[in-house]
N, C-alpha and C. Protein backbone atom coordinates (compact mmCIF):
# COMPACT_ATOMS: atom_id res chain seq x y z
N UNK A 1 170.73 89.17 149.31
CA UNK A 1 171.04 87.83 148.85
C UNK A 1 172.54 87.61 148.98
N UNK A 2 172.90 86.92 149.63
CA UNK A 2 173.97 86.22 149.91
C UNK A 2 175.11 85.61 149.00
N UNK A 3 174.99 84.75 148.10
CA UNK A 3 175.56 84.32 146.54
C UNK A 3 174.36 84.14 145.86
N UNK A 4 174.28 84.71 145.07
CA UNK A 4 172.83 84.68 144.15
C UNK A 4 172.93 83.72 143.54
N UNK A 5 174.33 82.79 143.06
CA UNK A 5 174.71 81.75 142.12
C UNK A 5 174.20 80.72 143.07
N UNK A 6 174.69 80.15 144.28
CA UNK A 6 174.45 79.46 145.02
C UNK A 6 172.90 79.14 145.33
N UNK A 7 172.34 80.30 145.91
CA UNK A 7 171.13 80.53 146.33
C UNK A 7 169.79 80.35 145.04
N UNK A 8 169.90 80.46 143.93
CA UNK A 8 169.41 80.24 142.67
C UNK A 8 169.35 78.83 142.45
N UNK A 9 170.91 78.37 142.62
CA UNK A 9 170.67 76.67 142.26
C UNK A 9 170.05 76.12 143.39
N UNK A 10 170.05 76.51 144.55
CA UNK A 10 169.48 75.78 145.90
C UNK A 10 167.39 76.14 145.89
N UNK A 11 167.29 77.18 145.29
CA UNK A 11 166.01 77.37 144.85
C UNK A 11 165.22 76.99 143.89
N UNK A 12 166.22 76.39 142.63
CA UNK A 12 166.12 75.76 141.72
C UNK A 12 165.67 74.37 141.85
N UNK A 13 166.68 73.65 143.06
CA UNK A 13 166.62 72.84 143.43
C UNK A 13 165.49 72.49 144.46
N UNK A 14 165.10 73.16 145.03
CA UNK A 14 164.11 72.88 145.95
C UNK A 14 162.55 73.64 145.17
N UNK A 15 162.27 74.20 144.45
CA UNK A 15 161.26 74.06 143.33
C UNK A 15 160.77 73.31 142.96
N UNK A 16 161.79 72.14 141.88
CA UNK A 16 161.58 71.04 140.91
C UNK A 16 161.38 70.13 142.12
N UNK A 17 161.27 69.70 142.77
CA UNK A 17 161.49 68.80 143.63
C UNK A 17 160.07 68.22 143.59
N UNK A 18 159.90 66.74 143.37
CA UNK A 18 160.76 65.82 143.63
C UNK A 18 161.27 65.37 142.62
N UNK A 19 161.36 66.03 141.31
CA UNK A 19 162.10 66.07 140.47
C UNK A 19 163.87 66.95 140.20
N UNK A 20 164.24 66.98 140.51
CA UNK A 20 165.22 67.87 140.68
C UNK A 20 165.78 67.91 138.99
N UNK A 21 166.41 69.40 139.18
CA UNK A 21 166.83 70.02 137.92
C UNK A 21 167.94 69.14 136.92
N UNK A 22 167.34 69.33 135.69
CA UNK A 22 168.51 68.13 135.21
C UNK A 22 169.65 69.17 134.60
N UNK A 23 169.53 70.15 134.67
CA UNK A 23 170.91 71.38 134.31
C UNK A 23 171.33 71.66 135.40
N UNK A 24 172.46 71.14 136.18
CA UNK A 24 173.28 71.99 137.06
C UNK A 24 174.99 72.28 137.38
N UNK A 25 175.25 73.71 137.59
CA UNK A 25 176.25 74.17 136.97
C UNK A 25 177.40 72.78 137.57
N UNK A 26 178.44 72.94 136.77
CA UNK A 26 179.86 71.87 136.56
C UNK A 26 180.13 71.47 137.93
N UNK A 27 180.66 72.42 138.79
CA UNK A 27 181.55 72.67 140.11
C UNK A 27 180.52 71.83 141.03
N UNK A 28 179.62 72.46 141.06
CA UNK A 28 178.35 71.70 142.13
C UNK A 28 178.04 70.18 141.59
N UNK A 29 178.02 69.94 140.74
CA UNK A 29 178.32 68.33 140.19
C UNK A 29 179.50 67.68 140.67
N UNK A 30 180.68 68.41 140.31
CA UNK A 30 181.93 67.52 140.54
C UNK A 30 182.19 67.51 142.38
N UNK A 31 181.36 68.13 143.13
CA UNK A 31 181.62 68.26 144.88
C UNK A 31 181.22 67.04 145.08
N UNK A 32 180.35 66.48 144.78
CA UNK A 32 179.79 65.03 145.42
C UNK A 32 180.73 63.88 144.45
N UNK A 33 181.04 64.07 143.14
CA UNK A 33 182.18 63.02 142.44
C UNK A 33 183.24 63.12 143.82
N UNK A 34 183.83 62.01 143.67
CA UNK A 34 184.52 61.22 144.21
C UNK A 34 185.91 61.42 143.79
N UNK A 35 187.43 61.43 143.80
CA UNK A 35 188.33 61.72 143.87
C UNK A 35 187.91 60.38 142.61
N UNK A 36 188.94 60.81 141.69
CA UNK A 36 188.88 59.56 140.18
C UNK A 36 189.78 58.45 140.51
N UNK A 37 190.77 58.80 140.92
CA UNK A 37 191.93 57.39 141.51
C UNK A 37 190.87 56.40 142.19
N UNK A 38 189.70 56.60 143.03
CA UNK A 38 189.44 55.98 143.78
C UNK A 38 188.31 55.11 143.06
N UNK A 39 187.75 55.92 142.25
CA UNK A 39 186.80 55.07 141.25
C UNK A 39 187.52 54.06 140.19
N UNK A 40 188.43 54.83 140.05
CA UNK A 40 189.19 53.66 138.70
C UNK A 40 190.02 52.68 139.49
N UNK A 41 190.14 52.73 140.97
CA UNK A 41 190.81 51.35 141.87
C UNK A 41 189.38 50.58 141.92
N UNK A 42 188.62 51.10 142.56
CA UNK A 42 187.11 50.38 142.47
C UNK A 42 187.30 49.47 141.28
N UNK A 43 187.02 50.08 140.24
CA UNK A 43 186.81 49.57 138.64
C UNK A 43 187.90 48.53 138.81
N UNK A 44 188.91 49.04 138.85
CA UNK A 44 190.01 48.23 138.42
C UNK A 44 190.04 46.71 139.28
N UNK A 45 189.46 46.79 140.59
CA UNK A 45 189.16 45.56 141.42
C UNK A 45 188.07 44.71 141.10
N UNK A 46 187.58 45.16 140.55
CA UNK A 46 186.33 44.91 140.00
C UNK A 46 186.50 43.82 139.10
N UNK A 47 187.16 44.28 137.98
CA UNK A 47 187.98 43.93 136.82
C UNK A 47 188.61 42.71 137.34
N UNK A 48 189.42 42.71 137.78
CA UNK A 48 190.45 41.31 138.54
C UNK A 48 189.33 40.50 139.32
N UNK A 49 188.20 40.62 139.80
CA UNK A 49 187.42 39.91 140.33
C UNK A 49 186.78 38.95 139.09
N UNK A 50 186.43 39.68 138.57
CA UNK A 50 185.30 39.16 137.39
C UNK A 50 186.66 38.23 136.24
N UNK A 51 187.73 38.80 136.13
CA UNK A 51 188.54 37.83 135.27
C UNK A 51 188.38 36.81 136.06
N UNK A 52 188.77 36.30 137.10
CA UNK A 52 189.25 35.55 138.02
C UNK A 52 187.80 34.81 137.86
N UNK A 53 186.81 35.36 138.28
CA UNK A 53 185.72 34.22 138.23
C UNK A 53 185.22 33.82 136.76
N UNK A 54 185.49 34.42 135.46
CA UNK A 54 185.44 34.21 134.71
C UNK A 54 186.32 32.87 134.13
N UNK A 55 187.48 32.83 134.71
CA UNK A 55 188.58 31.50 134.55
C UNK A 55 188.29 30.46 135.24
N UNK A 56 187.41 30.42 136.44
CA UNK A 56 186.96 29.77 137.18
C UNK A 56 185.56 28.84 136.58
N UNK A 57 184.69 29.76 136.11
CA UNK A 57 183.41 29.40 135.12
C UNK A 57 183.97 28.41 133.98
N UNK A 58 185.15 29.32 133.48
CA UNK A 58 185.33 28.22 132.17
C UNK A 58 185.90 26.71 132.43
N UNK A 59 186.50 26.84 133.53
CA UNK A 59 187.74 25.50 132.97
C UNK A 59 186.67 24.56 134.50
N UNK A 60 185.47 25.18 135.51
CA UNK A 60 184.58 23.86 136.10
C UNK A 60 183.28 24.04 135.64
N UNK A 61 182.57 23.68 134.90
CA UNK A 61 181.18 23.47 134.55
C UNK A 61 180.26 22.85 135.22
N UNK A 62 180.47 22.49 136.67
CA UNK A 62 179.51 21.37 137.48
C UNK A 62 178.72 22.45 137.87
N UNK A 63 178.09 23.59 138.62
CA UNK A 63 176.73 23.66 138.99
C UNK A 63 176.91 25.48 138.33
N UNK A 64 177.16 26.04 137.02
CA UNK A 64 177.02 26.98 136.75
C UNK A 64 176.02 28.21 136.99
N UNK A 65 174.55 27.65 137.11
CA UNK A 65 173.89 28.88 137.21
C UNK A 65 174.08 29.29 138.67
N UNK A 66 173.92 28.11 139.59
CA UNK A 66 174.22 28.97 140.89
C UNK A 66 175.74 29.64 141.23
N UNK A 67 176.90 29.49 140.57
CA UNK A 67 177.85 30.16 140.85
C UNK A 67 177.44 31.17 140.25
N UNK A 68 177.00 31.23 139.00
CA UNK A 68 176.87 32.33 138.67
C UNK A 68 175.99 33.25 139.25
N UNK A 69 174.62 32.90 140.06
CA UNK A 69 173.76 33.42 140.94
C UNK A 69 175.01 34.15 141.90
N UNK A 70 175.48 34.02 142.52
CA UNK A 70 176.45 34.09 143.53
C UNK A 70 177.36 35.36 143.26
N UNK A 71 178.23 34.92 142.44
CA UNK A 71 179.10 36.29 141.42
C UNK A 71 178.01 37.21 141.35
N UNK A 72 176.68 37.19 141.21
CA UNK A 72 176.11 38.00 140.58
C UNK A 72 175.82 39.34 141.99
N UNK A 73 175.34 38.22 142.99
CA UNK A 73 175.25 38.79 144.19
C UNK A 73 176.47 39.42 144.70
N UNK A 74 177.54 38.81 144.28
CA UNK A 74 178.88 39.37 145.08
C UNK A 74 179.19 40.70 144.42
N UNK A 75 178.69 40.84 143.08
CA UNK A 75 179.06 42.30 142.31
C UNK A 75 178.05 43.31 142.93
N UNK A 76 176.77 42.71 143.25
CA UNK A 76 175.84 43.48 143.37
C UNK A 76 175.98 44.28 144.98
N UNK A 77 176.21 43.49 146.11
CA UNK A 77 176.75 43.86 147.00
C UNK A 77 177.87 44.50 146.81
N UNK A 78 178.67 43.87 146.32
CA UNK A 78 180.09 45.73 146.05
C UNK A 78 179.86 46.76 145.71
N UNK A 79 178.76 47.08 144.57
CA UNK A 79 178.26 48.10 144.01
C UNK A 79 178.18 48.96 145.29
N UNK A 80 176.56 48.35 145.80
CA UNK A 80 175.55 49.13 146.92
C UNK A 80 176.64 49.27 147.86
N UNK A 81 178.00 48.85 148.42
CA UNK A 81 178.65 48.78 149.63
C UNK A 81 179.96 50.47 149.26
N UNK A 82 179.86 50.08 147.91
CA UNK A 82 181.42 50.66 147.58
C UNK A 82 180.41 52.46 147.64
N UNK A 83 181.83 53.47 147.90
CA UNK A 83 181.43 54.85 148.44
C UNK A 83 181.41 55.75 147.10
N UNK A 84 181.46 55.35 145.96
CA UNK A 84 180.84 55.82 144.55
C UNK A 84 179.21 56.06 144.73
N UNK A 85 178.87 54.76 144.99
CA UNK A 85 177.01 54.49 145.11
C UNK A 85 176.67 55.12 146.44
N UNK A 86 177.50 55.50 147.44
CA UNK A 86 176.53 55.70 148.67
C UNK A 86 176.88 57.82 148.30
N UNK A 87 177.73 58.03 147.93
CA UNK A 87 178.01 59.60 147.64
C UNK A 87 176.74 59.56 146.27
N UNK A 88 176.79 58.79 145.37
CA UNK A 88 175.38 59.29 144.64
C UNK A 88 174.43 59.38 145.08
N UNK A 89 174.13 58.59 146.51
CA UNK A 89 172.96 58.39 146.71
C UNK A 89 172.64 59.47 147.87
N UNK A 90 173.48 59.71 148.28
CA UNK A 90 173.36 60.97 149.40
C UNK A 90 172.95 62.32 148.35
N UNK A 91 173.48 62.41 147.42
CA UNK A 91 173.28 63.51 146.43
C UNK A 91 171.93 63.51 145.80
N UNK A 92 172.13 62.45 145.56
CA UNK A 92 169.95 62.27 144.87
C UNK A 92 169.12 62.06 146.55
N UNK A 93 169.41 62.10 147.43
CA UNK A 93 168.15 62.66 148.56
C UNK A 93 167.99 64.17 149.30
N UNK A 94 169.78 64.43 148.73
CA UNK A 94 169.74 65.73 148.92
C UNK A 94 168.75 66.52 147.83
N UNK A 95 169.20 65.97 146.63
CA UNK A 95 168.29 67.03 145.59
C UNK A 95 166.77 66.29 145.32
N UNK A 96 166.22 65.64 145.90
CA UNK A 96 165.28 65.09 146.09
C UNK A 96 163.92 65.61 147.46
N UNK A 97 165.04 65.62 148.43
CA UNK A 97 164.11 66.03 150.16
C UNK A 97 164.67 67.29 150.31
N UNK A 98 165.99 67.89 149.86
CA UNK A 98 166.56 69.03 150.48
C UNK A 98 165.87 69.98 150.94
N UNK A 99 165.61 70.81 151.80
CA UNK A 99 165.30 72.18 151.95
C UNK A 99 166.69 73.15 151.79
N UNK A 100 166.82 74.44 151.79
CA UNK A 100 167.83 75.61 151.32
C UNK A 100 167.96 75.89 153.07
N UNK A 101 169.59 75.99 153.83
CA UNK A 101 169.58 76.79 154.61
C UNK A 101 170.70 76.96 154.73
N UNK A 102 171.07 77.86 155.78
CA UNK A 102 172.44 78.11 156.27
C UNK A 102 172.95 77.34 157.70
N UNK A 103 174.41 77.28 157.24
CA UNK A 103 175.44 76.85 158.57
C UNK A 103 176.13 77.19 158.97
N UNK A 104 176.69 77.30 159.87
CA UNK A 104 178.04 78.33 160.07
C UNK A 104 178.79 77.34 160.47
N UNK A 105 180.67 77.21 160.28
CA UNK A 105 181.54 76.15 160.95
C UNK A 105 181.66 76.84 162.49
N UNK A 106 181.70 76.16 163.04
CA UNK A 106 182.13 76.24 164.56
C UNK A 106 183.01 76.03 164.61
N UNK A 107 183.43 74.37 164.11
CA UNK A 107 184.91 73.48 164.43
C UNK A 107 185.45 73.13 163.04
N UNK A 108 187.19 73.58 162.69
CA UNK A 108 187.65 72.25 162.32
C UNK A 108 188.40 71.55 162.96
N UNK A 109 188.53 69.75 162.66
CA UNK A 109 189.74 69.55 162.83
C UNK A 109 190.51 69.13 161.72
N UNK A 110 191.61 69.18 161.74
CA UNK A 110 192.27 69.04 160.69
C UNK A 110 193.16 67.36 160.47
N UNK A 111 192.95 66.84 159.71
CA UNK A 111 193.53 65.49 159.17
C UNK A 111 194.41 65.38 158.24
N UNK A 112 195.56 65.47 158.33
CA UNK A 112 196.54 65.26 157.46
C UNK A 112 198.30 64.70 157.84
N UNK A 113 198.49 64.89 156.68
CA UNK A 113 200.31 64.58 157.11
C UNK A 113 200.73 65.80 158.07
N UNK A 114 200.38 67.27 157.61
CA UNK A 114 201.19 68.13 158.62
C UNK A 114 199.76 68.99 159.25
N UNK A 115 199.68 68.73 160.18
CA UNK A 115 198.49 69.08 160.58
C UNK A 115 198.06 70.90 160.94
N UNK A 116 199.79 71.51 160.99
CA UNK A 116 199.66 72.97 161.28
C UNK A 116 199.23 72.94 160.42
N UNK A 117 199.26 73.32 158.48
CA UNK A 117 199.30 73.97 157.86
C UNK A 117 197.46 73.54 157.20
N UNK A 118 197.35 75.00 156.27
CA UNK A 118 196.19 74.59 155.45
C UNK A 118 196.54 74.01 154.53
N UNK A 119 197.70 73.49 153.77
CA UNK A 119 197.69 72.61 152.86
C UNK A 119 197.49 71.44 153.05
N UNK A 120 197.80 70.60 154.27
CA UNK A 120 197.43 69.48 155.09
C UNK A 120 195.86 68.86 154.57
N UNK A 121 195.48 70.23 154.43
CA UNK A 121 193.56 69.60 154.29
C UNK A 121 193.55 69.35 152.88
N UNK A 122 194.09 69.03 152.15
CA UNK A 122 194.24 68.71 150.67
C UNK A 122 194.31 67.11 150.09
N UNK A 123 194.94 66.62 151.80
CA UNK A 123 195.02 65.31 151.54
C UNK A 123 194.15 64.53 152.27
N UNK A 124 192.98 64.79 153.07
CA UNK A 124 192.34 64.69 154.21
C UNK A 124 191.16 65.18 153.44
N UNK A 125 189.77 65.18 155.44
CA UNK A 125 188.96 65.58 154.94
C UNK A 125 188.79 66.64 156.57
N UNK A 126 187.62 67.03 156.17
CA UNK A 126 187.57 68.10 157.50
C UNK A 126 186.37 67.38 158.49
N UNK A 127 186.23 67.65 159.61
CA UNK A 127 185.35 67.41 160.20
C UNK A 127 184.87 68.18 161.48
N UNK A 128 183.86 68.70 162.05
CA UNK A 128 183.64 69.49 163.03
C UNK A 128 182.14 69.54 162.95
N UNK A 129 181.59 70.37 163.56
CA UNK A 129 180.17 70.58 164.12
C UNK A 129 179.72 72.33 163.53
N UNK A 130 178.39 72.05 162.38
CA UNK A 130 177.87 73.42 162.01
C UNK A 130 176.27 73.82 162.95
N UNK A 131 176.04 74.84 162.88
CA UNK A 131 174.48 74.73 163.44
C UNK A 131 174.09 74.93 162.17
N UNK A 132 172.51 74.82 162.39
CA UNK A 132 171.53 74.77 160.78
C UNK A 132 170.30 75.43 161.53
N UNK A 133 170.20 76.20 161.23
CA UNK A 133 168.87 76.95 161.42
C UNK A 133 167.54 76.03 160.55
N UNK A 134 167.06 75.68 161.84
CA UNK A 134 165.31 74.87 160.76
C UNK A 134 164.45 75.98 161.14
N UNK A 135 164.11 76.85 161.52
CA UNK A 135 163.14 77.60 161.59
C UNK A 135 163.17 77.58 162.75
N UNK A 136 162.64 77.35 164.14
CA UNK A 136 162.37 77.23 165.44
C UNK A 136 163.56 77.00 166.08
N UNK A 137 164.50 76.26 165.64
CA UNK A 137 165.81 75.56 166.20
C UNK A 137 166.85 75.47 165.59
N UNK A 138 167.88 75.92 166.56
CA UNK A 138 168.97 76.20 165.81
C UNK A 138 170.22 74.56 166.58
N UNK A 139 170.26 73.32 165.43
CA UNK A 139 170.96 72.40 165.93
C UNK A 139 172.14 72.31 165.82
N UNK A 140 173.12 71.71 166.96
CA UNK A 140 174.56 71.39 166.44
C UNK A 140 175.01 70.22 166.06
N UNK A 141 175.49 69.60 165.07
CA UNK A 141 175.70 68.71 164.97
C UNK A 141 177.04 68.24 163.54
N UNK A 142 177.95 67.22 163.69
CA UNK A 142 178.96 66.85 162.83
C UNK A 142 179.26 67.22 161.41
N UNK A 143 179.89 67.64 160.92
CA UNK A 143 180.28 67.68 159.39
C UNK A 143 181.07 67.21 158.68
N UNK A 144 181.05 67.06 157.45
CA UNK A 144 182.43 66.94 157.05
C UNK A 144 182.57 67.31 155.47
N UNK A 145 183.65 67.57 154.89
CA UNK A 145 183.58 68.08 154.05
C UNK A 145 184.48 67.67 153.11
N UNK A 146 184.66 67.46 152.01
CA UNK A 146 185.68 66.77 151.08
C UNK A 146 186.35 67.96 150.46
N UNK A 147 187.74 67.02 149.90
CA UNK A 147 188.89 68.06 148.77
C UNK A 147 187.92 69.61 148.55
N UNK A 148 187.24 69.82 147.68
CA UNK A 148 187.11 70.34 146.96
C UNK A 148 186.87 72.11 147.78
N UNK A 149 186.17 72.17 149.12
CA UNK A 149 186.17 73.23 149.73
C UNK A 149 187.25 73.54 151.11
N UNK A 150 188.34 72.39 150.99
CA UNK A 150 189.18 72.23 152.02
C UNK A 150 190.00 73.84 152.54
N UNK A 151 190.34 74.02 151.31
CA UNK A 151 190.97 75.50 151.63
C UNK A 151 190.40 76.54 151.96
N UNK A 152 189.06 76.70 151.98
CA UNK A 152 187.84 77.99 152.37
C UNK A 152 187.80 77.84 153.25
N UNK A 153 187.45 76.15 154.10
CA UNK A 153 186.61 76.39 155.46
C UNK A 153 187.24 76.24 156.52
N UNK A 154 187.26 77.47 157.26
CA UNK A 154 187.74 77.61 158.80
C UNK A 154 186.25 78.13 159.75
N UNK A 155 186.83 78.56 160.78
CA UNK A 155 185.82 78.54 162.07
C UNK A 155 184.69 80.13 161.73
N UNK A 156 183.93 79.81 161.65
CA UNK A 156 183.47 81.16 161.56
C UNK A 156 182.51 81.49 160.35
N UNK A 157 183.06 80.47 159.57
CA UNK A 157 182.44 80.68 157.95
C UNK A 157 180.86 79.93 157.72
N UNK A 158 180.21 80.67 156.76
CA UNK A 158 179.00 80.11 156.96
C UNK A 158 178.94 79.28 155.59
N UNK A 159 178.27 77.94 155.23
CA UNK A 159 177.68 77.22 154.10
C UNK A 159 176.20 77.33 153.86
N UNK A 160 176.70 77.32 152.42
CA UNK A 160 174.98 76.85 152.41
C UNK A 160 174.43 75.21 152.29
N UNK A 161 173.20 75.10 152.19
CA UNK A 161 173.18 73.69 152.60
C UNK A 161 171.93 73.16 152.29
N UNK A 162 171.70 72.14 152.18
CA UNK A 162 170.46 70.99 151.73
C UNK A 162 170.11 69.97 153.06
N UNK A 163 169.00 70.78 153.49
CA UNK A 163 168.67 70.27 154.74
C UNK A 163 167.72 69.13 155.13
N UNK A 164 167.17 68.37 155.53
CA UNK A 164 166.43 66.92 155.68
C UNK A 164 165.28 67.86 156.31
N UNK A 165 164.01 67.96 155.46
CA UNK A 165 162.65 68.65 156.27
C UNK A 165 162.12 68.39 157.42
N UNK A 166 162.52 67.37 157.91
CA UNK A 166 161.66 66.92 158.97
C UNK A 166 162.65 66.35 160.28
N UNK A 167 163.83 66.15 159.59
CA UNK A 167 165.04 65.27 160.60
C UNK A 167 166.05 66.34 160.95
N UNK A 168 166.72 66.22 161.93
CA UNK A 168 168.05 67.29 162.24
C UNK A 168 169.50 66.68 161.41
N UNK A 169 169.26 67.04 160.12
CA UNK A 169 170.30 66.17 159.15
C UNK A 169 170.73 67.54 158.69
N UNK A 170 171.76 67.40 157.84
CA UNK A 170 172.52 67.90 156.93
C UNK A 170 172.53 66.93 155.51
N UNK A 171 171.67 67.26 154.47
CA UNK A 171 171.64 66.11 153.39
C UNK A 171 173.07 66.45 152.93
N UNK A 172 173.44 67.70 151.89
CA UNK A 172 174.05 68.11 151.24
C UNK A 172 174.62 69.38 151.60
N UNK A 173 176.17 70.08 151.32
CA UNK A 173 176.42 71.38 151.60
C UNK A 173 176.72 71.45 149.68
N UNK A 174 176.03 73.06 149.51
CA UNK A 174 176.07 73.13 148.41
C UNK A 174 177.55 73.96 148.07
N UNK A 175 177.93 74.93 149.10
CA UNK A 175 179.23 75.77 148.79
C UNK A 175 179.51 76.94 150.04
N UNK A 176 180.54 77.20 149.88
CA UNK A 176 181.12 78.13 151.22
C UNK A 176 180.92 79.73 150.39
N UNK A 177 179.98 80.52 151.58
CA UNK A 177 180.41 81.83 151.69
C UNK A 177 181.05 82.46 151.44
N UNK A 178 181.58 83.67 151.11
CA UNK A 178 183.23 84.32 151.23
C UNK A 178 182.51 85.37 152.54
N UNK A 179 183.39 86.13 153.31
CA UNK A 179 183.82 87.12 154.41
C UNK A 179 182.57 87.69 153.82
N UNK A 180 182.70 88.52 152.51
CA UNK A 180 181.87 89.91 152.20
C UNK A 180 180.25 89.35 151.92
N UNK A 181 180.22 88.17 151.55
CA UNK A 181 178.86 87.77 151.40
C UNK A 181 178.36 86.91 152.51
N UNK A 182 178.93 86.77 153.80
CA UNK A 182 178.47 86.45 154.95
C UNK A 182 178.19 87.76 155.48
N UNK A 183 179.06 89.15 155.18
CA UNK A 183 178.45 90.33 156.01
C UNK A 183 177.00 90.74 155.14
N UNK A 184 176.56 90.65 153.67
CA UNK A 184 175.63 90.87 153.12
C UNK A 184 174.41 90.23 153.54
N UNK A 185 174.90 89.08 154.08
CA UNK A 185 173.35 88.09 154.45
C UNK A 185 173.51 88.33 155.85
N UNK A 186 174.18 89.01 156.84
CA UNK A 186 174.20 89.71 158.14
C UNK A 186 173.44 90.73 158.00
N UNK A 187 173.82 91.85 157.25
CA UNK A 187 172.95 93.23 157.25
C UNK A 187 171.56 92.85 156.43
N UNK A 188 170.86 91.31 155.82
CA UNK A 188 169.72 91.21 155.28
C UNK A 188 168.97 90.76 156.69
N UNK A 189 169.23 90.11 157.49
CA UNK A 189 168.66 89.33 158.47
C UNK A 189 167.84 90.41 159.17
């Protein structure tokens, strides 16, 4: 076994299914949260929208319910549009359809202010191509990965991962390997 911590919650997770586990550890929660500056600018735009139409409601009273129909739609579309709701929602089909497998990075590239260094990926995100073993086929295809595993992943390293059963997807990566527990799940194979 490879990370038994990892591999436990990914078994956990693909068990309960299509219920998925309502206990899961901190770290693996906060990977799919969203950087907080970016939620509380959300919020905060949000906020200035709704004053603004709120001052608007009070001081013209000529056809209220449909403006208000309208506002209602315009919040509702920001919601579903803004990348808070589409990262939850990638996370509930991951822990919903996921299957458990492995990836290995092939590629990064790196996005940042200084692009030699690994601190660069701190402000960025990563992107490159993993394969995923489905059983019969081994596919290549895009990744990407946020803050939180920026400094682990280089070329070579394997993830684990929440795979789409039936599609050549990548739902979810649950966490990176280290060196000694990629050679452990080498000598299990």
């Amino acid at each position: 076994m490879a990370n038994p911590r990892l591999e436990q919650m990914g078994q956990a997770i693909t068990t309960e299914q299509p219920r998925p586990p309502r206990r899961l550890d901190k770290d693996f929660v906060s990977a799919v949260l969203l950087d907080k500056t970016e939620i509380f600018g959300f919020l905060f735009g949000l906020m200035v929208f709704l004053s603004g139409m709120g001052l608007f409601l009070f001081f013209d009273l000529s056809d209220r319910l449909t403006l208000l129909c309208a506002v209602l739609a315009l919040i509702a579309g920001a919601l579903l549009m803004s990348t808070p709701f589409i990262a939850v929602w990638q996370w509930w089909r991951a822990l919903r359809y996921g299957r458990l497998g492995y990836a290995e990075v092939i590629e990064v590239v790196r996005h940042g202010q200084n692009r030699s260094s690994f601190t660069a990926m701190d402000h960025g995100t990563l992107l490159g191509t993993w394969q995923v073993d489905l059983g019969t086929e081994t596919l290549e295809m895009p990744f990407k990965l946020e803050r939180p595993w920026n400094g682990k992943v280089i070329e070579g390293v394997e993830v684990i991962v929440l795979v789409h059963p039936s599609q050549p997807k990548v739902l979810f990566p649950l966490g990176v390997l280290t060196r000694k527990e990629q050679r452990a799940r080498a000598r299990g194979r």
